[in-house]
C-alpha atoms as a PDB file:
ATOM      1  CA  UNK A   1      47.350  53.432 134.182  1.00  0.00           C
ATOM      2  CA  UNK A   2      47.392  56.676 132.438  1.00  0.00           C
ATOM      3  CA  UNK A   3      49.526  55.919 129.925  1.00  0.00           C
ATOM      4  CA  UNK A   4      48.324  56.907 126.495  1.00  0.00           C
ATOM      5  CA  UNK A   5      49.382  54.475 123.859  1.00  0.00           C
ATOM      6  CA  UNK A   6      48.540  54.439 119.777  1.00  0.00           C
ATOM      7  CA  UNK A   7      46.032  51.762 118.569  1.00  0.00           C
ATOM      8  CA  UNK A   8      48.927  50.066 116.967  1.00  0.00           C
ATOM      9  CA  UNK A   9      51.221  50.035 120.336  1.00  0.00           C
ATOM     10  CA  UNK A  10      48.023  48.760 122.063  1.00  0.00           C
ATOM     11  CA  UNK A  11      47.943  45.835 119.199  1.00  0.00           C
ATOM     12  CA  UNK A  12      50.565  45.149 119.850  1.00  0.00           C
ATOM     13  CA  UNK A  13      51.422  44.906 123.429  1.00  0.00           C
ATOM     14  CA  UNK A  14      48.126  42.308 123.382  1.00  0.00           C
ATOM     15  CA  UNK A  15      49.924  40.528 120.802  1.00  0.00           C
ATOM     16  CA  UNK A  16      53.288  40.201 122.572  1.00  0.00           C
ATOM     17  CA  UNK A  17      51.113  38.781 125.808  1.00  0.00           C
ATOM     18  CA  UNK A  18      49.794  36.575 124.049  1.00  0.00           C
ATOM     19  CA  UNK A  19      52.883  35.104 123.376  1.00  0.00           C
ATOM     20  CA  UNK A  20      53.691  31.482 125.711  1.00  0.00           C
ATOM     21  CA  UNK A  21      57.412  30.664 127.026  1.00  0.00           C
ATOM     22  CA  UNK A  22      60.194  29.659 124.494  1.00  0.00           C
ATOM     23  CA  UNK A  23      57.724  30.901 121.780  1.00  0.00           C
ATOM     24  CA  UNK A  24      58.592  33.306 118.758  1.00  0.00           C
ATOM     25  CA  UNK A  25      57.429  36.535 119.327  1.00  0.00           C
ATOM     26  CA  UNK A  26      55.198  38.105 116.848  1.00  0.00           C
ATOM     27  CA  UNK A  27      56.830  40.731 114.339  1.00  0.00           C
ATOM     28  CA  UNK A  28      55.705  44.198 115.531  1.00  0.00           C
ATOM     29  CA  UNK A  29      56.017  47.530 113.512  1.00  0.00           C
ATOM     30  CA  UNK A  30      59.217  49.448 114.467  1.00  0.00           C
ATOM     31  CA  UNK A  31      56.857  52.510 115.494  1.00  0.00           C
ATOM     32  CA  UNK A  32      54.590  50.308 117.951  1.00  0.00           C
ATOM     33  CA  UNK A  33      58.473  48.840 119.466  1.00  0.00           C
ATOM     34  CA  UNK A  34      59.680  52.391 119.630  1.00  0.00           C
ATOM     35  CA  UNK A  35      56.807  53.680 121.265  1.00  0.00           C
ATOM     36  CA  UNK A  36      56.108  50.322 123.968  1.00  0.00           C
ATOM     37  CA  UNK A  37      59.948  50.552 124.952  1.00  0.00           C
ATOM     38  CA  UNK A  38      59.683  54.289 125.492  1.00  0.00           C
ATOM     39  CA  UNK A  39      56.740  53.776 127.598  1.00  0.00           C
ATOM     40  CA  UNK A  40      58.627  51.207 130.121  1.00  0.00           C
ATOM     41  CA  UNK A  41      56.034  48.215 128.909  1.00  0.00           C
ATOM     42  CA  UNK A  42      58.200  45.715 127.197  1.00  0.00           C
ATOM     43  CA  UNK A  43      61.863  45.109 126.982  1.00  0.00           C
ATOM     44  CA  UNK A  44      64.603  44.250 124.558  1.00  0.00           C
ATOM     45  CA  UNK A  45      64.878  40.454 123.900  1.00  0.00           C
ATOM     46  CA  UNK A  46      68.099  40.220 121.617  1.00  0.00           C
ATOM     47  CA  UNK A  47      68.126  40.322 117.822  1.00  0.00           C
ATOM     48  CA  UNK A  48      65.729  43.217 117.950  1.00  0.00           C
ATOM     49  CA  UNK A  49      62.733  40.778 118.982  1.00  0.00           C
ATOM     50  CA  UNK A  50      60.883  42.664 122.678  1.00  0.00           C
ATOM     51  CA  UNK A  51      59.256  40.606 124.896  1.00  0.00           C
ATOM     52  CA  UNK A  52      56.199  42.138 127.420  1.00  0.00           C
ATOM     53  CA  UNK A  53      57.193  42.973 130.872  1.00  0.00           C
ATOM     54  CA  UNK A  54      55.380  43.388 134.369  1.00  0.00           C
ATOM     55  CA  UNK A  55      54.505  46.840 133.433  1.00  0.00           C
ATOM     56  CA  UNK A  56      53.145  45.876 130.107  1.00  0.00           C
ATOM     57  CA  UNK A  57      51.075  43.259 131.556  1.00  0.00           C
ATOM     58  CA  UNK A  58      49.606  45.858 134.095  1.00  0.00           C
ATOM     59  CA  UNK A  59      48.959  48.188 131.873  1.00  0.00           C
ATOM     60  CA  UNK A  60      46.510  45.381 130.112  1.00  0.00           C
ATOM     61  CA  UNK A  61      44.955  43.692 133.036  1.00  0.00           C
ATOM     62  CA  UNK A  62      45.648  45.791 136.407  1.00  0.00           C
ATOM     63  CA  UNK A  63      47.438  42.713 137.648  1.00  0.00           C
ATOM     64  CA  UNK A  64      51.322  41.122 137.475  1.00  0.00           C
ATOM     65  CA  UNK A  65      52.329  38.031 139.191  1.00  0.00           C
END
């Protein structure tokens, strides 16, 4: 993908894939959120938590179940 992300957004969106089913998500910097939601890879979980999407995990590996 083409999509140029900051160091910190990258960070982050590794961090947030990491994460396994009915786990807590990792806190990420309000920047990193603002700049992953804006670029379509993760979406709002509730209580201002954001949880990777398809797209996110694309833009990581090149592949999405």
């Amino acid at each position: 993908m083409s999509r140029s992300l900051s160091p910190e957004a990258v960070e982050a969106l590794r961090r947030l894939n990491d994460v396994g089913v009915g786990q807590t998500a990792p806190e990420v910097a309000q920047s990193a959120v603002a700049e992953l939601l804006a670029s379509g890879l993760v979406a709002e979980a509730g209580s201002g938590e954001v949880e990777i999407n398809c797209s996110g995990r694309q833009y990581l590996s090149g592949d999405c179940d």
